[in-house]
C-alpha atoms as a PDB file:
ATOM      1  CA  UNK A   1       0.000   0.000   0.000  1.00  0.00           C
ATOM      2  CA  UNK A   2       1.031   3.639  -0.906  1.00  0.00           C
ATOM      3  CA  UNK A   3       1.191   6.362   1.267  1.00  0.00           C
ATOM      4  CA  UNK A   4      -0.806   8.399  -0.454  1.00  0.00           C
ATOM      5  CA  UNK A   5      -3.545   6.384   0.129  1.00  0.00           C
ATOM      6  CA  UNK A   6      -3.312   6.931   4.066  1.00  0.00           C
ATOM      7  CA  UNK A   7      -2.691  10.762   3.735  1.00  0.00           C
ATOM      8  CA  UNK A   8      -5.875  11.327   1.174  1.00  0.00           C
ATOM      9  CA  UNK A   9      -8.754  13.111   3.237  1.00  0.00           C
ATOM     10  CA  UNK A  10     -11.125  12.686   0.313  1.00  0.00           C
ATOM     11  CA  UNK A  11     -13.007  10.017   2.095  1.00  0.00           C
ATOM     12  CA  UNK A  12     -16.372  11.247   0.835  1.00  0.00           C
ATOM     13  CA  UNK A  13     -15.358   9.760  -2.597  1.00  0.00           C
ATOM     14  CA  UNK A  14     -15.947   6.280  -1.351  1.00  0.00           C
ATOM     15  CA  UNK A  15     -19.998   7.156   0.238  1.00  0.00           C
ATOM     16  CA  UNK A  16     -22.737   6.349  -1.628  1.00  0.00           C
ATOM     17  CA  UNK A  17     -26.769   7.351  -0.367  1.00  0.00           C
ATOM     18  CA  UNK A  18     -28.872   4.941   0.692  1.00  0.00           C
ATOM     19  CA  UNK A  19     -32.677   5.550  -0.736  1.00  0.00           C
ATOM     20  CA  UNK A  20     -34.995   6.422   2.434  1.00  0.00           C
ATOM     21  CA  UNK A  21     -38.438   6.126   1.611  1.00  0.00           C
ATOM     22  CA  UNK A  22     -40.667   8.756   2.844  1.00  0.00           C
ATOM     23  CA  UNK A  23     -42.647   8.006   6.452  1.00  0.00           C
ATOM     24  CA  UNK A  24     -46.465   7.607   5.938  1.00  0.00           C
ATOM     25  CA  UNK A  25     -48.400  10.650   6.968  1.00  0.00           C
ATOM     26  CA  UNK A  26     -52.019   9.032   6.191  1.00  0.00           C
ATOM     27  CA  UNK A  27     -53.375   6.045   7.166  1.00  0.00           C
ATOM     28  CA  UNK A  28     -53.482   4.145   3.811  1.00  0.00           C
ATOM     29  CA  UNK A  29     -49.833   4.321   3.750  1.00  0.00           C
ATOM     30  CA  UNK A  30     -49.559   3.086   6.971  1.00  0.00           C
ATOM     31  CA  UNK A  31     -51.378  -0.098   6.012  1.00  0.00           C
ATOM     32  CA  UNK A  32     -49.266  -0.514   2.706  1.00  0.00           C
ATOM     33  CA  UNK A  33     -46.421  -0.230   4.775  1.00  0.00           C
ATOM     34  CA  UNK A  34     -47.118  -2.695   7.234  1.00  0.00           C
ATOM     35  CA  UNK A  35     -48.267  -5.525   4.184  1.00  0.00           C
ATOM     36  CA  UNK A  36     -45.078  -4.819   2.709  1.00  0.00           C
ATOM     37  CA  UNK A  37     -43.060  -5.524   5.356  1.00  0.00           C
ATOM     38  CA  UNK A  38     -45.229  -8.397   6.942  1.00  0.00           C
ATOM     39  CA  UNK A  39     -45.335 -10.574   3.380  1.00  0.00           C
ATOM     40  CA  UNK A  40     -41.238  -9.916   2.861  1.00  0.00           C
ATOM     41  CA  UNK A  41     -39.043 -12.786   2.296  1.00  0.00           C
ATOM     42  CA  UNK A  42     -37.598 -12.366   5.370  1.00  0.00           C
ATOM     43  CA  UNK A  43     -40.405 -13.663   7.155  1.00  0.00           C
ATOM     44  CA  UNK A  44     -41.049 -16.412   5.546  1.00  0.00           C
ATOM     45  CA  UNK A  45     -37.356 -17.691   5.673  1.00  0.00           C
ATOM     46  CA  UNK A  46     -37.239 -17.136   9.323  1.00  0.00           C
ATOM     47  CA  UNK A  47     -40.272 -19.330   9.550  1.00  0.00           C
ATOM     48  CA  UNK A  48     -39.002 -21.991   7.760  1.00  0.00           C
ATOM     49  CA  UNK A  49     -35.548 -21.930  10.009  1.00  0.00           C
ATOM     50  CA  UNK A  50     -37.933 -22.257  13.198  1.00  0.00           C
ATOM     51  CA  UNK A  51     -39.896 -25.315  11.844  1.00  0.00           C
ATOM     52  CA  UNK A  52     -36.562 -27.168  10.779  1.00  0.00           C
ATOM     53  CA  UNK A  53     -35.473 -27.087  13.824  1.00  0.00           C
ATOM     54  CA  UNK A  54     -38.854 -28.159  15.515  1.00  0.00           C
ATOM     55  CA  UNK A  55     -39.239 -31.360  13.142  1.00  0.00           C
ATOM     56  CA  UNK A  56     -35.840 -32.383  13.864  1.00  0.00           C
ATOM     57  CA  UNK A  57     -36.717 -33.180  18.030  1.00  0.00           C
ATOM     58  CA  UNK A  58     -32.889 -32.403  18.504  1.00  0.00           C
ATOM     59  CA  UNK A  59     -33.722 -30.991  22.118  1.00  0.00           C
ATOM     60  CA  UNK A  60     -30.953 -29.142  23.722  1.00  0.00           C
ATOM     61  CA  UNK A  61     -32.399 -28.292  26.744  1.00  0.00           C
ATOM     62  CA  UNK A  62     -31.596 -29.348  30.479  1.00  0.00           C
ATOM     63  CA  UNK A  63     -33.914 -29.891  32.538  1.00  0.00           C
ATOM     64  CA  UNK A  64     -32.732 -28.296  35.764  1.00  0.00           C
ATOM     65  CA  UNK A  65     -32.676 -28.715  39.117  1.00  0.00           C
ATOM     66  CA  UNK A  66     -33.057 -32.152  38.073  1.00  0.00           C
ATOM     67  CA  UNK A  67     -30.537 -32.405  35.347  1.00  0.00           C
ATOM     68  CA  UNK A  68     -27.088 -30.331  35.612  1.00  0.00           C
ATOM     69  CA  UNK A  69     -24.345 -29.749  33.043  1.00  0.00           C
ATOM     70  CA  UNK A  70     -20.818 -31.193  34.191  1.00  0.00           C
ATOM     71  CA  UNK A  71     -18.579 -28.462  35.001  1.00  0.00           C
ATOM     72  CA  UNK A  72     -14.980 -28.185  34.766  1.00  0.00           C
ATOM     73  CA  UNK A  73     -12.454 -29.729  37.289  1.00  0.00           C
ATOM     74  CA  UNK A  74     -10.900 -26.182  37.627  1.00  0.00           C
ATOM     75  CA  UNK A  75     -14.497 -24.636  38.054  1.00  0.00           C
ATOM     76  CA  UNK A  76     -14.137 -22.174  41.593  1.00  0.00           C
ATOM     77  CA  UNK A  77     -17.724 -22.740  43.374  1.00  0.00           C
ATOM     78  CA  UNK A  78     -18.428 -22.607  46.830  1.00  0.00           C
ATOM     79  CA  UNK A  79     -16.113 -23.399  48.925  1.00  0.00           C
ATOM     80  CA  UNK A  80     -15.255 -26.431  51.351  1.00  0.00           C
ATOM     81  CA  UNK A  81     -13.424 -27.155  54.122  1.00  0.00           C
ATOM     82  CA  UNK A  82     -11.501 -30.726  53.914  1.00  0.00           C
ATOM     83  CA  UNK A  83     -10.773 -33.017  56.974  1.00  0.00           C
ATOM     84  CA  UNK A  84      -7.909 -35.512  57.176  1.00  0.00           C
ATOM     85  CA  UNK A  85      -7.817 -39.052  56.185  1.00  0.00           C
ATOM     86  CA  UNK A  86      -6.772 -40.409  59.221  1.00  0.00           C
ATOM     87  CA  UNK A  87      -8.171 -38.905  62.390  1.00  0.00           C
ATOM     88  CA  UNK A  88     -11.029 -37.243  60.943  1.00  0.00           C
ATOM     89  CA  UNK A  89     -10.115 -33.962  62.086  1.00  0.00           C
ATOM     90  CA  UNK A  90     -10.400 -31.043  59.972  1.00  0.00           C
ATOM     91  CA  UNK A  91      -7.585 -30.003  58.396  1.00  0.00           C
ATOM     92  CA  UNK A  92      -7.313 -26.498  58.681  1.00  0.00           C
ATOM     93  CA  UNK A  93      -4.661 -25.371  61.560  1.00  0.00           C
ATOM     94  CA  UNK A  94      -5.993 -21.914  61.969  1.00  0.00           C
ATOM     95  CA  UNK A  95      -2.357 -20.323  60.449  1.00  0.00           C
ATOM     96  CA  UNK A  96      -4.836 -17.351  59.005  1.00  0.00           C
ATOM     97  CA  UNK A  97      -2.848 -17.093  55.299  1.00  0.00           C
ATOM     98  CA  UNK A  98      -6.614 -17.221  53.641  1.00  0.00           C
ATOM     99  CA  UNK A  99      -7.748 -14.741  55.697  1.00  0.00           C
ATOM    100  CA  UNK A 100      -4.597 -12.132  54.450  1.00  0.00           C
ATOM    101  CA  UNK A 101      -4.301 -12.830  51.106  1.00  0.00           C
ATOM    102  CA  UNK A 102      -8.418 -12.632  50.065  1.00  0.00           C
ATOM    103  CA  UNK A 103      -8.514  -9.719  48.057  1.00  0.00           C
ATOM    104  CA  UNK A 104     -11.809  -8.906  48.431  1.00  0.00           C
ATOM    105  CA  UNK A 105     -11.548  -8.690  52.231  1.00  0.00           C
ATOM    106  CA  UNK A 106     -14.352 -11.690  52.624  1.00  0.00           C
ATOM    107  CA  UNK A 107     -12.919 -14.504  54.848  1.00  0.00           C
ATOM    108  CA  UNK A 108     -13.194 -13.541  58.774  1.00  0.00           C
ATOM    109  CA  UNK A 109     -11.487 -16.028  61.185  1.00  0.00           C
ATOM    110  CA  UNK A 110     -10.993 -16.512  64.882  1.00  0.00           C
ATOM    111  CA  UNK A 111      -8.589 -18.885  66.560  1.00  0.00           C
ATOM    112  CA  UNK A 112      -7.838 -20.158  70.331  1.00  0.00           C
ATOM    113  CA  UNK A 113      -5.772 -22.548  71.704  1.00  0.00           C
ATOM    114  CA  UNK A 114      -7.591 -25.559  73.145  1.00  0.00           C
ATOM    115  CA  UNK A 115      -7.109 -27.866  75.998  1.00  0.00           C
ATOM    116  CA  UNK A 116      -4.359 -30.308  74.019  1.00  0.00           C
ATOM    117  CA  UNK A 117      -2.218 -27.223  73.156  1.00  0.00           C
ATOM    118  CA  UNK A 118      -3.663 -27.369  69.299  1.00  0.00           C
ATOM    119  CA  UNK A 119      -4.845 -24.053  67.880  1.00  0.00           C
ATOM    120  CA  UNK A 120      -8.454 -24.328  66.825  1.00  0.00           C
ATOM    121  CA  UNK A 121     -10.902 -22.359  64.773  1.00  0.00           C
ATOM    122  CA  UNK A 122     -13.801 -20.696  66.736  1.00  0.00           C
ATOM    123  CA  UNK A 123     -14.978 -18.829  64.099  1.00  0.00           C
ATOM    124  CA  UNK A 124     -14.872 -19.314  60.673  1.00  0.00           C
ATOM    125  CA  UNK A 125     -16.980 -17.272  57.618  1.00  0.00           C
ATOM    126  CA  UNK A 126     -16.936 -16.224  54.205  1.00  0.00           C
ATOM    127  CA  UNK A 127     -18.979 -14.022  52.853  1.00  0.00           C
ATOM    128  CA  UNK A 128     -20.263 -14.836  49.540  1.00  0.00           C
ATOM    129  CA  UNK A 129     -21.602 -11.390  48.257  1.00  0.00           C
ATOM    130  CA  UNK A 130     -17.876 -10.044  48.613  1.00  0.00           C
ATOM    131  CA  UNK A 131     -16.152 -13.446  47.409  1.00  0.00           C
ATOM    132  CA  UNK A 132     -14.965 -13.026  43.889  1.00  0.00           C
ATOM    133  CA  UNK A 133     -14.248 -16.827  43.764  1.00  0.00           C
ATOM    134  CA  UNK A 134     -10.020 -15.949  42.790  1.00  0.00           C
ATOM    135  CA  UNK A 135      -9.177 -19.154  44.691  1.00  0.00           C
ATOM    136  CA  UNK A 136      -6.375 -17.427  46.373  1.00  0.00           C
ATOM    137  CA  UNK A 137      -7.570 -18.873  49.414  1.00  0.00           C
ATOM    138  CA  UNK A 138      -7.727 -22.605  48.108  1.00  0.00           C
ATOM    139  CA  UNK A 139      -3.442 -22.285  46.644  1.00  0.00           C
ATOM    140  CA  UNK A 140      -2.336 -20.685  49.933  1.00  0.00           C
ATOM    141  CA  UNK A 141      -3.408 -22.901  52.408  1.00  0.00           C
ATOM    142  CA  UNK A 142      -0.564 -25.186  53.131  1.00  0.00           C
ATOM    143  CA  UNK A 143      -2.863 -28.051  54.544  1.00  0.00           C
ATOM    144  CA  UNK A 144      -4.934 -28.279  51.740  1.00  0.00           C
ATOM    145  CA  UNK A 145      -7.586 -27.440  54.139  1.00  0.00           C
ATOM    146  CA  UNK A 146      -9.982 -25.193  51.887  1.00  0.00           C
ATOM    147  CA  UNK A 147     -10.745 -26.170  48.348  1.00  0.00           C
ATOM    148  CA  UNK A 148     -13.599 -25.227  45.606  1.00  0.00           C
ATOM    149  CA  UNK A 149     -16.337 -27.757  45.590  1.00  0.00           C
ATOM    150  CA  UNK A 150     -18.732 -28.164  42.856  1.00  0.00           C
ATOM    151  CA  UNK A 151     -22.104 -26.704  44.348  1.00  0.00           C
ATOM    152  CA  UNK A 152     -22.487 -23.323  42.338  1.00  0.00           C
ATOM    153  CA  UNK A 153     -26.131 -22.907  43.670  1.00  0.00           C
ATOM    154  CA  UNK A 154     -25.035 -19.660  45.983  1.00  0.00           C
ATOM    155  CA  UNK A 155     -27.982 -17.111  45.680  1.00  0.00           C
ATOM    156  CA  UNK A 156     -29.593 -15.342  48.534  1.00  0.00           C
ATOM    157  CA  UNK A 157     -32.482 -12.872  49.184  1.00  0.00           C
ATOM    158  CA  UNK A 158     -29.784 -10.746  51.111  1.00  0.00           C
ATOM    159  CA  UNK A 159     -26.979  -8.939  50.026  1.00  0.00           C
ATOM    160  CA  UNK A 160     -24.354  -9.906  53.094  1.00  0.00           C
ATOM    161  CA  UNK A 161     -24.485 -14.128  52.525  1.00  0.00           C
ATOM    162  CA  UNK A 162     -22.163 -15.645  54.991  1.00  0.00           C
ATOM    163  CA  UNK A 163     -20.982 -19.185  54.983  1.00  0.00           C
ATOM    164  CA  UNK A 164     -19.826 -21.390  57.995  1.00  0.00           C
ATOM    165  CA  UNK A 165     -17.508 -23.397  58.674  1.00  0.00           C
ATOM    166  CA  UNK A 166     -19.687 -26.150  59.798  1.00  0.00           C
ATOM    167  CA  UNK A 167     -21.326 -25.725  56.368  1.00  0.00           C
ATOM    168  CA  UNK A 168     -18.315 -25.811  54.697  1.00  0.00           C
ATOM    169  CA  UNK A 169     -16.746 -28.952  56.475  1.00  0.00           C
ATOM    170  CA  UNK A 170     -17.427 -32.229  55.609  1.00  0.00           C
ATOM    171  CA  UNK A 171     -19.176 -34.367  58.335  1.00  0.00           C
ATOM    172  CA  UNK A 172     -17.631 -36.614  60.122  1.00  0.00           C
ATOM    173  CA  UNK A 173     -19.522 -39.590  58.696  1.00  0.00           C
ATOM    174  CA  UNK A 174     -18.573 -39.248  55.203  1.00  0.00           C
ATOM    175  CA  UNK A 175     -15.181 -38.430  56.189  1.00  0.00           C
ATOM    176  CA  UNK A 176     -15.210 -41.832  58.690  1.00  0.00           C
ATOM    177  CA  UNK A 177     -16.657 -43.981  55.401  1.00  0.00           C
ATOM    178  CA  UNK A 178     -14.002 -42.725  53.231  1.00  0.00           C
ATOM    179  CA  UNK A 179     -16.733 -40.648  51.541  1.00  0.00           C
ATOM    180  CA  UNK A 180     -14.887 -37.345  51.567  1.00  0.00           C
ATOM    181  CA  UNK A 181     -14.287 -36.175  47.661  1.00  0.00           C
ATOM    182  CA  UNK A 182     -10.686 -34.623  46.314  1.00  0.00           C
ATOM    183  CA  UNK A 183     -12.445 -31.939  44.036  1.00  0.00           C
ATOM    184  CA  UNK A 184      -9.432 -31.976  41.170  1.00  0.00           C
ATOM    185  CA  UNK A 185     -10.067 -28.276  41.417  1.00  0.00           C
ATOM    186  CA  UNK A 186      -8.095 -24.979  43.100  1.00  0.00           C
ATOM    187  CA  UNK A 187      -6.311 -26.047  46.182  1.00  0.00           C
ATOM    188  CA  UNK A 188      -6.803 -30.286  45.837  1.00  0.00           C
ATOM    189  CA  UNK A 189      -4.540 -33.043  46.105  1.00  0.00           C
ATOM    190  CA  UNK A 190      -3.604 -33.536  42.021  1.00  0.00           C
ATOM    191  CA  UNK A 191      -2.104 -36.442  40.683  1.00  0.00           C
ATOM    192  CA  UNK A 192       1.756 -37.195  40.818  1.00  0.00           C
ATOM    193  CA  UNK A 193       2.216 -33.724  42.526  1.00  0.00           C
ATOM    194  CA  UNK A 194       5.085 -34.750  44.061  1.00  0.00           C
ATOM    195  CA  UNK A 195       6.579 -35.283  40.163  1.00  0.00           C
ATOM    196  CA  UNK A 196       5.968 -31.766  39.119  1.00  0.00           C
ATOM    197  CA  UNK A 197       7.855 -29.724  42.349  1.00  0.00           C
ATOM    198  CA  UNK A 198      10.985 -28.294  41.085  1.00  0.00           C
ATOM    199  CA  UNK A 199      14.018 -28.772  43.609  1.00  0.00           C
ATOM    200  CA  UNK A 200      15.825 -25.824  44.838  1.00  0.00           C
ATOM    201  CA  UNK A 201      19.393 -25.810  45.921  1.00  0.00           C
ATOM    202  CA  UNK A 202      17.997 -25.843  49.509  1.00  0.00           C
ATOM    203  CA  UNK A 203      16.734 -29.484  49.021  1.00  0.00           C
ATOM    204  CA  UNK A 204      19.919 -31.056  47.854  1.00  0.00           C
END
């Protein structure tokens, strides 16, 4: 390309007009108007798209709550809190590192130390309305404590919605029966994790 062609103003050389027709003033108009545009081609094309697709009974639709789409493993829903494999216990040790790096300022928590010299969480909340679902929370926590689950069902007729930690936790029972799920999302136990850390000259 020349550059003339970039330093030419003339642009009006490449407009053409468009032919407006005039509005209807009276009512016959009107009515010739409306016929006109209600017999086009147009509509009769757009008709025959809609009863393709009706005599075809290729139904795309889900019937929810009953039927749910899969989501994907990386998906960041509601979160959940994790207990260990062994004891039952939940995992999280109270260290607070969720709490300081949410950017949205959502996660509140409150520890103490109880009577075998373990720090425990007393309190424990997230507030939903503020949480923009980063999963900051879920790569920081060095127990593995907090992870993404797969309910996404989070609305509420108020704007503060809080979330537990005994809503988040996993009960005891499933945990017992082996029941408890490794989401493969943010913050989860992946496969061959141990493969993919890169050694620093520390380790050696």
């Amino acid at each position: 390309m020349s550059l003339e062609q970039f330093t030419d103003r003339n642009v009006q050389q490449h407009y053409f007009k468009v032919d407006i027709e005039d509005y209807p003033e009276t009512g016959w108009d009107r009515f010739k108007q409306v016929v006109k545009r209600g017999l086009s081609g147009e509509l009769f094309v757009g008709l025959w798209v809609v009863m393709r697709e009706m005599i075809k009974f290729d139904i795309h639709t889900v019937q929810y709550p009953k039927e749910k789409l899969p989501i994907g493993p990386r998906y960041r829903a509601v979160h959940e809190m994790q207990r260990l494999f062994e004891s039952g216990t939940e995992r999280c040790i109270g260290c607070g590192l969720c709490e300081k790096i949410c950017i949205s300022d959502c996660i509140r928590m409150d520890t103490r130390i109880d009577e075998n010299s373990r720090k425990a969480v007393t309190e424990y909340t997230i507030n939903l309305g503020r949480c923009i679902f980063c999963g900051y929370c879920a790569e920081v926590c060095p127990e593995l404590a907090i992870v993404h689950g797969p309910r996404y069902e989070n609305t509420s007729e108020q704007r503060e919605h809080f979330i537990l930690f005994e809503d988040m936790l996993t009960p005891i029972d499933m945990a017992i029966k082996g029941e408890q799920k490794e989401y493969p999302g943010f913050g989860a136990v992946t496969p061959n994790e141990d493969a993919r850390v890169k050694k620093t000259p520390l380790a050696y």
